[in-house]
PDB file of N, CA and C in Angstrom:
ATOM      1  N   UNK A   1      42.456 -13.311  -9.741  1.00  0.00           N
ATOM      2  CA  UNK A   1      42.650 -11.977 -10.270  1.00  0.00           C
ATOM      3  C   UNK A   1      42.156 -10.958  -9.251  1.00  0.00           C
ATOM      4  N   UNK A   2      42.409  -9.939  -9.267  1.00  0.00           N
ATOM      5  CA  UNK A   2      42.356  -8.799  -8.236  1.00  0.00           C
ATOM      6  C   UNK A   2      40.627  -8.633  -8.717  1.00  0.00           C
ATOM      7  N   UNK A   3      39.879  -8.166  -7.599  1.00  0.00           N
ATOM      8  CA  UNK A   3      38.472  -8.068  -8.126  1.00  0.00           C
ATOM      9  C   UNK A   3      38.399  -6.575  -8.889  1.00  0.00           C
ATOM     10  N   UNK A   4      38.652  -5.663  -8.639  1.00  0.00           N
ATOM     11  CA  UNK A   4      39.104  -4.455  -9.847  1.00  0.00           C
ATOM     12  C   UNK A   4      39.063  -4.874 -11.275  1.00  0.00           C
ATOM     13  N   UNK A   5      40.076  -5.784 -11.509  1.00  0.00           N
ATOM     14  CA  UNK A   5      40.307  -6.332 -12.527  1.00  0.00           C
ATOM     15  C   UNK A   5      39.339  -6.950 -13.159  1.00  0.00           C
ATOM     16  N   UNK A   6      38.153  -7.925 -12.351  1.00  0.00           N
ATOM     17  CA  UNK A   6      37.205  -8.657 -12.834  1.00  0.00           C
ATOM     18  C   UNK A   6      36.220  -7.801 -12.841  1.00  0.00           C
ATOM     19  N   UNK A   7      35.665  -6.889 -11.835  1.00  0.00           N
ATOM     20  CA  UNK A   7      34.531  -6.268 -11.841  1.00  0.00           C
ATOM     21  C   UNK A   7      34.957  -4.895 -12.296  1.00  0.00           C
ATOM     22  N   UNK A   8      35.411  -4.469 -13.233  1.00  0.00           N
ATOM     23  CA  UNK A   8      36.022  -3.517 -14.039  1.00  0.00           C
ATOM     24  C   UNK A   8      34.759  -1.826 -14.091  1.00  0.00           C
ATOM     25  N   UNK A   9      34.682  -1.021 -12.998  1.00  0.00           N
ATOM     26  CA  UNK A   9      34.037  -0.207 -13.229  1.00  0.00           C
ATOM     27  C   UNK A   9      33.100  -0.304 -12.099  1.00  0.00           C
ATOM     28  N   UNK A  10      32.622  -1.323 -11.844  1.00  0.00           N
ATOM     29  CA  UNK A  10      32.002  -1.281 -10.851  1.00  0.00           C
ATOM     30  C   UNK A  10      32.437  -0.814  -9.221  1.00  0.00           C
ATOM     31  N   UNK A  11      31.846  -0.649  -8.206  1.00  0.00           N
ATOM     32  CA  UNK A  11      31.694  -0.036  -6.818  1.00  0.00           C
ATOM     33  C   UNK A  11      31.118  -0.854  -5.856  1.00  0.00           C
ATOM     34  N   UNK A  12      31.337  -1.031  -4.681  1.00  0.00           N
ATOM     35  CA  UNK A  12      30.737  -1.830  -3.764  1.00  0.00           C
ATOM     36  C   UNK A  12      30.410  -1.024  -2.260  1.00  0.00           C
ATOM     37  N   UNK A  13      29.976  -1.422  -1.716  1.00  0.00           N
ATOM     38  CA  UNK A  13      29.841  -0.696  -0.174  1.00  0.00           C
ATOM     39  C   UNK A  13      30.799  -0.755   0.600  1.00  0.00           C
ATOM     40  N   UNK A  14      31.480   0.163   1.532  1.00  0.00           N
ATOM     41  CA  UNK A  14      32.798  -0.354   2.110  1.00  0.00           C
ATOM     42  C   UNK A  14      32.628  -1.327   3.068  1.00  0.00           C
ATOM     43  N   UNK A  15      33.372  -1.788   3.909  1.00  0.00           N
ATOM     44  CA  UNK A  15      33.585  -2.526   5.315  1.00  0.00           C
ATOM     45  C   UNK A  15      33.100  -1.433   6.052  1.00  0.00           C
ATOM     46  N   UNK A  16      32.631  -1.617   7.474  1.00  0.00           N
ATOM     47  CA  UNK A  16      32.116  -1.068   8.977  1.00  0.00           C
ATOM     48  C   UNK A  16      34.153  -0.543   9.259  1.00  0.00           C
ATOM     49  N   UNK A  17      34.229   0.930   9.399  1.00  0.00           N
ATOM     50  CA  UNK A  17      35.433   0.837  10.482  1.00  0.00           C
ATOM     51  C   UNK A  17      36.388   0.115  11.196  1.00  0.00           C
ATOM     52  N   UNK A  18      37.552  -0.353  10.803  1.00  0.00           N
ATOM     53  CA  UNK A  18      37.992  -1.070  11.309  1.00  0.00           C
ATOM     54  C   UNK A  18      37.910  -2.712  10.841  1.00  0.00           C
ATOM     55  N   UNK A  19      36.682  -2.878  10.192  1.00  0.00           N
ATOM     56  CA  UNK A  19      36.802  -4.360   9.850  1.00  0.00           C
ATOM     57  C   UNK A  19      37.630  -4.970   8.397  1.00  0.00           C
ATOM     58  N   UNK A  20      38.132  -6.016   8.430  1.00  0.00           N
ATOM     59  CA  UNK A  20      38.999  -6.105   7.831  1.00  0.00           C
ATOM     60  C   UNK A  20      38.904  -7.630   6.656  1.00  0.00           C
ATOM     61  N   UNK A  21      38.376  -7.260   5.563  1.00  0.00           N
ATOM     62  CA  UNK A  21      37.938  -8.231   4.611  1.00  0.00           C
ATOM     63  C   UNK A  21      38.631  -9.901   4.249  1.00  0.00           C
ATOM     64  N   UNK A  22      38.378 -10.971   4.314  1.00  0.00           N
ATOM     65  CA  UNK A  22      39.065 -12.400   4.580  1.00  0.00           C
ATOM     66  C   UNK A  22      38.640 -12.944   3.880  1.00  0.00           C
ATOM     67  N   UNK A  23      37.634 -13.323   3.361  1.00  0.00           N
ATOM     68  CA  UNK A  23      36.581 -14.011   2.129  1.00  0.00           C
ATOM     69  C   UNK A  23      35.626 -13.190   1.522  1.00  0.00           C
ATOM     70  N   UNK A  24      35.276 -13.741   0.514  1.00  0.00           N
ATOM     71  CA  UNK A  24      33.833 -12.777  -0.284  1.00  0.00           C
ATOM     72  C   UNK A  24      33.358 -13.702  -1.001  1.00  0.00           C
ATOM     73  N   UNK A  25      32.116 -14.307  -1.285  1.00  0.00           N
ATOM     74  CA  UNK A  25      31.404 -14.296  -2.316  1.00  0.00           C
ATOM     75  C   UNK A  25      30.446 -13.164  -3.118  1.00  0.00           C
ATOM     76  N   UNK A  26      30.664 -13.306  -4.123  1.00  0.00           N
ATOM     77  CA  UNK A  26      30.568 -11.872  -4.747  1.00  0.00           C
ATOM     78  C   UNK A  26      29.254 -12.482  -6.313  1.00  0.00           C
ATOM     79  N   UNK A  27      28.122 -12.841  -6.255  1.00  0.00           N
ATOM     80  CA  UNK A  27      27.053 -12.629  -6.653  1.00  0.00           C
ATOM     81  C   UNK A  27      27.422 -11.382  -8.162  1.00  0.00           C
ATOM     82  N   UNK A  28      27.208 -11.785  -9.351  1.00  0.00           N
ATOM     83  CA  UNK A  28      27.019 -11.211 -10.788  1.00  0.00           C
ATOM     84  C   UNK A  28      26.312 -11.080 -12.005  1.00  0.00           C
ATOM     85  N   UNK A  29      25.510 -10.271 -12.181  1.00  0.00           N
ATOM     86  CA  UNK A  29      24.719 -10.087 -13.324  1.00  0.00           C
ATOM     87  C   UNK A  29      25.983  -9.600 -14.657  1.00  0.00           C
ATOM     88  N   UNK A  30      25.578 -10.369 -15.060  1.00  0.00           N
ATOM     89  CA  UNK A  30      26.606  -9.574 -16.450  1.00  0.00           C
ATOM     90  C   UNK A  30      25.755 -10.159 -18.006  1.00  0.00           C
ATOM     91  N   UNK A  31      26.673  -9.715 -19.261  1.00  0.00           N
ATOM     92  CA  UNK A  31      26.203 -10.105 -20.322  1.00  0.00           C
ATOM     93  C   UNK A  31      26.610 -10.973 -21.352  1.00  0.00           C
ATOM     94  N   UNK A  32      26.413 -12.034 -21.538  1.00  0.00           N
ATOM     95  CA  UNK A  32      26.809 -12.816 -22.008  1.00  0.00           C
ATOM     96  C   UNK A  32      27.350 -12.390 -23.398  1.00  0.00           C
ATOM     97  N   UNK A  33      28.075 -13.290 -24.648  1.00  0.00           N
ATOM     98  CA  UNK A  33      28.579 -12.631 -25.641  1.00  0.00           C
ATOM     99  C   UNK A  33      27.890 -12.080 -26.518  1.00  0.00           C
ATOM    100  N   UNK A  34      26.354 -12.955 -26.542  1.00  0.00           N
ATOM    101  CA  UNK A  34      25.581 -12.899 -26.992  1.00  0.00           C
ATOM    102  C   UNK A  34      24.530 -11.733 -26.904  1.00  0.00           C
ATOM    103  N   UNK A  35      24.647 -10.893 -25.409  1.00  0.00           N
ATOM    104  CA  UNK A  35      24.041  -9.720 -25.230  1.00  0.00           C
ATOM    105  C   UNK A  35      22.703 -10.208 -24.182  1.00  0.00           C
ATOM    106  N   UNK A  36      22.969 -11.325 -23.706  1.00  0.00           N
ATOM    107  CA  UNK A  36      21.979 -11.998 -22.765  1.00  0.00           C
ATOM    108  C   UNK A  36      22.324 -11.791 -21.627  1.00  0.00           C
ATOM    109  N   UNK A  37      21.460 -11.543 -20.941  1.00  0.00           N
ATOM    110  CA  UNK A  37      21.864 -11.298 -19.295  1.00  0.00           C
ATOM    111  C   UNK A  37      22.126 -12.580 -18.577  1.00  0.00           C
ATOM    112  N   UNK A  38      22.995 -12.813 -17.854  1.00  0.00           N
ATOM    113  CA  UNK A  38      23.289 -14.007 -17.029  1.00  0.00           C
ATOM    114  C   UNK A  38      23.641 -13.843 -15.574  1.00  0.00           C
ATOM    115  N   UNK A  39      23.724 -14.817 -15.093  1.00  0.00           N
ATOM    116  CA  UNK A  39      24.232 -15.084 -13.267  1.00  0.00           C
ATOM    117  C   UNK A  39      25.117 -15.914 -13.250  1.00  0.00           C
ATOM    118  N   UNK A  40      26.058 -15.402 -12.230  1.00  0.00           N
ATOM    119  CA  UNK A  40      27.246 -16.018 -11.974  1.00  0.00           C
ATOM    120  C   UNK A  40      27.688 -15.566 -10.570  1.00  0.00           C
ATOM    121  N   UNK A  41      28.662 -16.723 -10.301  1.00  0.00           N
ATOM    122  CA  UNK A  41      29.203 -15.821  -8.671  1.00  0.00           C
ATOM    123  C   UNK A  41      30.370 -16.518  -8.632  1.00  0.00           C
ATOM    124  N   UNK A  42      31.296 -15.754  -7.774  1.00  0.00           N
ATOM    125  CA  UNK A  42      32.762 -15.983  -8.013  1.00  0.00           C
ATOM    126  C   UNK A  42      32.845 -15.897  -6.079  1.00  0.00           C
ATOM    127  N   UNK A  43      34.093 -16.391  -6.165  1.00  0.00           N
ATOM    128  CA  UNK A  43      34.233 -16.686  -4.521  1.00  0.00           C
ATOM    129  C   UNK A  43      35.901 -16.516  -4.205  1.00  0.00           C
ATOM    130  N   UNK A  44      36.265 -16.319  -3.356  1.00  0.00           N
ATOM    131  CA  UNK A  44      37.662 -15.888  -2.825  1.00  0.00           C
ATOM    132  C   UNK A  44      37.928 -17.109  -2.485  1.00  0.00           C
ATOM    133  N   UNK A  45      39.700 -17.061  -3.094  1.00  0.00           N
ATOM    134  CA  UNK A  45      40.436 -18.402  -2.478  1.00  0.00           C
ATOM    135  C   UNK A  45      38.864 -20.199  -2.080  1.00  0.00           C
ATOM    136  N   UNK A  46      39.051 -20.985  -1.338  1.00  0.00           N
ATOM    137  CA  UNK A  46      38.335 -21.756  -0.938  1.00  0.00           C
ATOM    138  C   UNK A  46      37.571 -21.562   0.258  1.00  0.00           C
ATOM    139  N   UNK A  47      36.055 -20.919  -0.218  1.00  0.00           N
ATOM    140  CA  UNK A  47      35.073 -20.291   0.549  1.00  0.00           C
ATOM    141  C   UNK A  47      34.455 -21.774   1.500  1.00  0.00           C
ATOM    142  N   UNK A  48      34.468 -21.580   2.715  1.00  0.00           N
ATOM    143  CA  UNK A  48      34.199 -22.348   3.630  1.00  0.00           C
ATOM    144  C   UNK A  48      32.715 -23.059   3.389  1.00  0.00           C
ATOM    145  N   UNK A  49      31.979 -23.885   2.487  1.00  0.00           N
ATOM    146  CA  UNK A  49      30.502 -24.111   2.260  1.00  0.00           C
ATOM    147  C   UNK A  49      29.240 -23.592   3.127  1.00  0.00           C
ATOM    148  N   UNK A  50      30.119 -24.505   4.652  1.00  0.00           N
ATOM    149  CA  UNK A  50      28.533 -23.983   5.514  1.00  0.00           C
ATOM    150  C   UNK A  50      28.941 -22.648   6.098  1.00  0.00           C
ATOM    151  N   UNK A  51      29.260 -22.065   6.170  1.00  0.00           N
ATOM    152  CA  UNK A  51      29.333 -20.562   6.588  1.00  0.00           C
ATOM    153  C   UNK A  51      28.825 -19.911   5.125  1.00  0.00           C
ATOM    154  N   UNK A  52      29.334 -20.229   4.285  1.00  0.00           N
ATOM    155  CA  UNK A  52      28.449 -19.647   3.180  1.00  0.00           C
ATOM    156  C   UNK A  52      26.921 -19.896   2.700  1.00  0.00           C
ATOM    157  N   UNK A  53      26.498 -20.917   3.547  1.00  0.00           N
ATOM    158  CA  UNK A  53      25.392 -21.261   3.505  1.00  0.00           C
ATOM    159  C   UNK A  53      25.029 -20.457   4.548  1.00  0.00           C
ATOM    160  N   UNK A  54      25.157 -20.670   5.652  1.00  0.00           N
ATOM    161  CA  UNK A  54      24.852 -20.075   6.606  1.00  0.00           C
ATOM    162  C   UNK A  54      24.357 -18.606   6.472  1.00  0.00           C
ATOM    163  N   UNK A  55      25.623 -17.703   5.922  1.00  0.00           N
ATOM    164  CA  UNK A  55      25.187 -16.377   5.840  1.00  0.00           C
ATOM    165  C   UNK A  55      24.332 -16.197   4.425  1.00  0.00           C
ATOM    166  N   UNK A  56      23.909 -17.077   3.195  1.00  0.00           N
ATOM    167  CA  UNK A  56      23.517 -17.039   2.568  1.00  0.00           C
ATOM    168  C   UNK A  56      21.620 -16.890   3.429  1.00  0.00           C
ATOM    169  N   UNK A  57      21.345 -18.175   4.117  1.00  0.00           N
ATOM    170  CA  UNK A  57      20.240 -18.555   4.745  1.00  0.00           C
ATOM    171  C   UNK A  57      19.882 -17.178   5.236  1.00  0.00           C
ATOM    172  N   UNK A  58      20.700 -16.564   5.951  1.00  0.00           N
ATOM    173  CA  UNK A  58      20.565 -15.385   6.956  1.00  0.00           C
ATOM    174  C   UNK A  58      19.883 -14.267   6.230  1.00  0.00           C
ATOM    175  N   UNK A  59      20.742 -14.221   5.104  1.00  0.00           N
ATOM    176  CA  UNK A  59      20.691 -12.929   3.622  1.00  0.00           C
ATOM    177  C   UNK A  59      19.378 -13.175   3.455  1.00  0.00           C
ATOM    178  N   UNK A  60      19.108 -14.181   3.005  1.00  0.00           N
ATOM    179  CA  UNK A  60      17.581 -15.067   2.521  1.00  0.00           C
ATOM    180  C   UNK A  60      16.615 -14.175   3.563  1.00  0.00           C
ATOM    181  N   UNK A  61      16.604 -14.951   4.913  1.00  0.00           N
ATOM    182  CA  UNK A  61      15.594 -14.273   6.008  1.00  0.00           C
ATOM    183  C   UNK A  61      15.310 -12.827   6.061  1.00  0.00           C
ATOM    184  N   UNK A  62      16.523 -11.518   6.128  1.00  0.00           N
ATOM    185  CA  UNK A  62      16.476 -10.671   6.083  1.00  0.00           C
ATOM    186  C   UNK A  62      15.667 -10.304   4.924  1.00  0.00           C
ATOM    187  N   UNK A  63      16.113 -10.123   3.756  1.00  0.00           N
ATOM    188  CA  UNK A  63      15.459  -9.930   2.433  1.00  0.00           C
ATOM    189  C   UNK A  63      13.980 -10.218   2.283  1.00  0.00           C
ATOM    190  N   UNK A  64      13.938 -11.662   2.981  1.00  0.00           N
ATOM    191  CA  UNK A  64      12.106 -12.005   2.962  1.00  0.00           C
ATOM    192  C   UNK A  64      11.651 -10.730   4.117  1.00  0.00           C
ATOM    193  N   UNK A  65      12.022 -10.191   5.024  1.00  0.00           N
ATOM    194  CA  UNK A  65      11.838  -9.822   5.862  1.00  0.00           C
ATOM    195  C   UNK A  65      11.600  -8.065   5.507  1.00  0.00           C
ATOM    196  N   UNK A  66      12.275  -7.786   5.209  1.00  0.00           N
ATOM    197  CA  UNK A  66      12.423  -6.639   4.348  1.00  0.00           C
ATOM    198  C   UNK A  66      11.800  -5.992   3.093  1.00  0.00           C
ATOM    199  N   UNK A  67      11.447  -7.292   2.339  1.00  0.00           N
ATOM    200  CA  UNK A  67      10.168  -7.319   1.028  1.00  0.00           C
ATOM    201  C   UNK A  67       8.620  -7.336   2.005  1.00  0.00           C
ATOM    202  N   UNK A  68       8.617  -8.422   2.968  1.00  0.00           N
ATOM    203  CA  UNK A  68       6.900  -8.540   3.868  1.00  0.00           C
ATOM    204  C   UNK A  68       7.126  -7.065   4.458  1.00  0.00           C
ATOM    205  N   UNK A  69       7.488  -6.281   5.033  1.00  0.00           N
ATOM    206  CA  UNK A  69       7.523  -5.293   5.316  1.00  0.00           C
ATOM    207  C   UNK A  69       7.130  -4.078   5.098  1.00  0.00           C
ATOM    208  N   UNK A  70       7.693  -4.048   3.633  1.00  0.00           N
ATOM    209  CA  UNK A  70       7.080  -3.103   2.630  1.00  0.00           C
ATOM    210  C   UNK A  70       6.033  -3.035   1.918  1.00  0.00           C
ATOM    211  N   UNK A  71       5.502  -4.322   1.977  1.00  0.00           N
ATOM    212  CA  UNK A  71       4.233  -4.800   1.765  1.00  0.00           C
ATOM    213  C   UNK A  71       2.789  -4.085   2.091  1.00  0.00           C
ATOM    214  N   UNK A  72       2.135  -3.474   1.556  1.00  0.00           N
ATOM    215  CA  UNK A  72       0.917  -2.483   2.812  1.00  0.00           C
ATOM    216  C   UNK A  72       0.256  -3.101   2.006  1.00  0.00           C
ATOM    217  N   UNK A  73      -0.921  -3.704   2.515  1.00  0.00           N
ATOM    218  CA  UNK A  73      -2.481  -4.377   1.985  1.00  0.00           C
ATOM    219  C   UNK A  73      -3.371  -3.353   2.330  1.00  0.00           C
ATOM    220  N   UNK A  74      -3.981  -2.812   1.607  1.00  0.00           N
ATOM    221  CA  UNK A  74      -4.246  -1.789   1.940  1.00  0.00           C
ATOM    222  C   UNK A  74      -6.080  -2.206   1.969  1.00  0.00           C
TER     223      UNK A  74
END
């Protein structure tokens, strides 16, 4: 399904100039029927594993990197 369609309302950050979108895994909080919050993630066509690992690992490092950072022990 067109992601519009699935992520109905929602907004994302664009692409850098010029770059031109080929895969996505796309990470989801939503609400279950029940009114429970849940996780889910949806993926384009057949997402390549280790490249998705890969940039997953990467995401991981940055983020740890980015939380120790902000960190002041004061």
């Amino acid at each position: 399904m067109p992601i519009a369609d699935v992520l109905t309302g929602l907004e994302i950050h664009p692409l850098e100039p010029g770059h031109t979108a080929i895969e996505a895994f796309v990470l989801i909080k939503s609400l279950d029927g029940d009114g429970d919050v849940t996780w889910g993630y949806r993926t384009t066509n057949r997402l390549n594993r280790e490249e998705l690992l890969g940039a997953l690992t990467v995401q991981v490092a940055v983020l740890t990197k980015e939380l120790r950072d902000e960190w002041v022990d004061d």
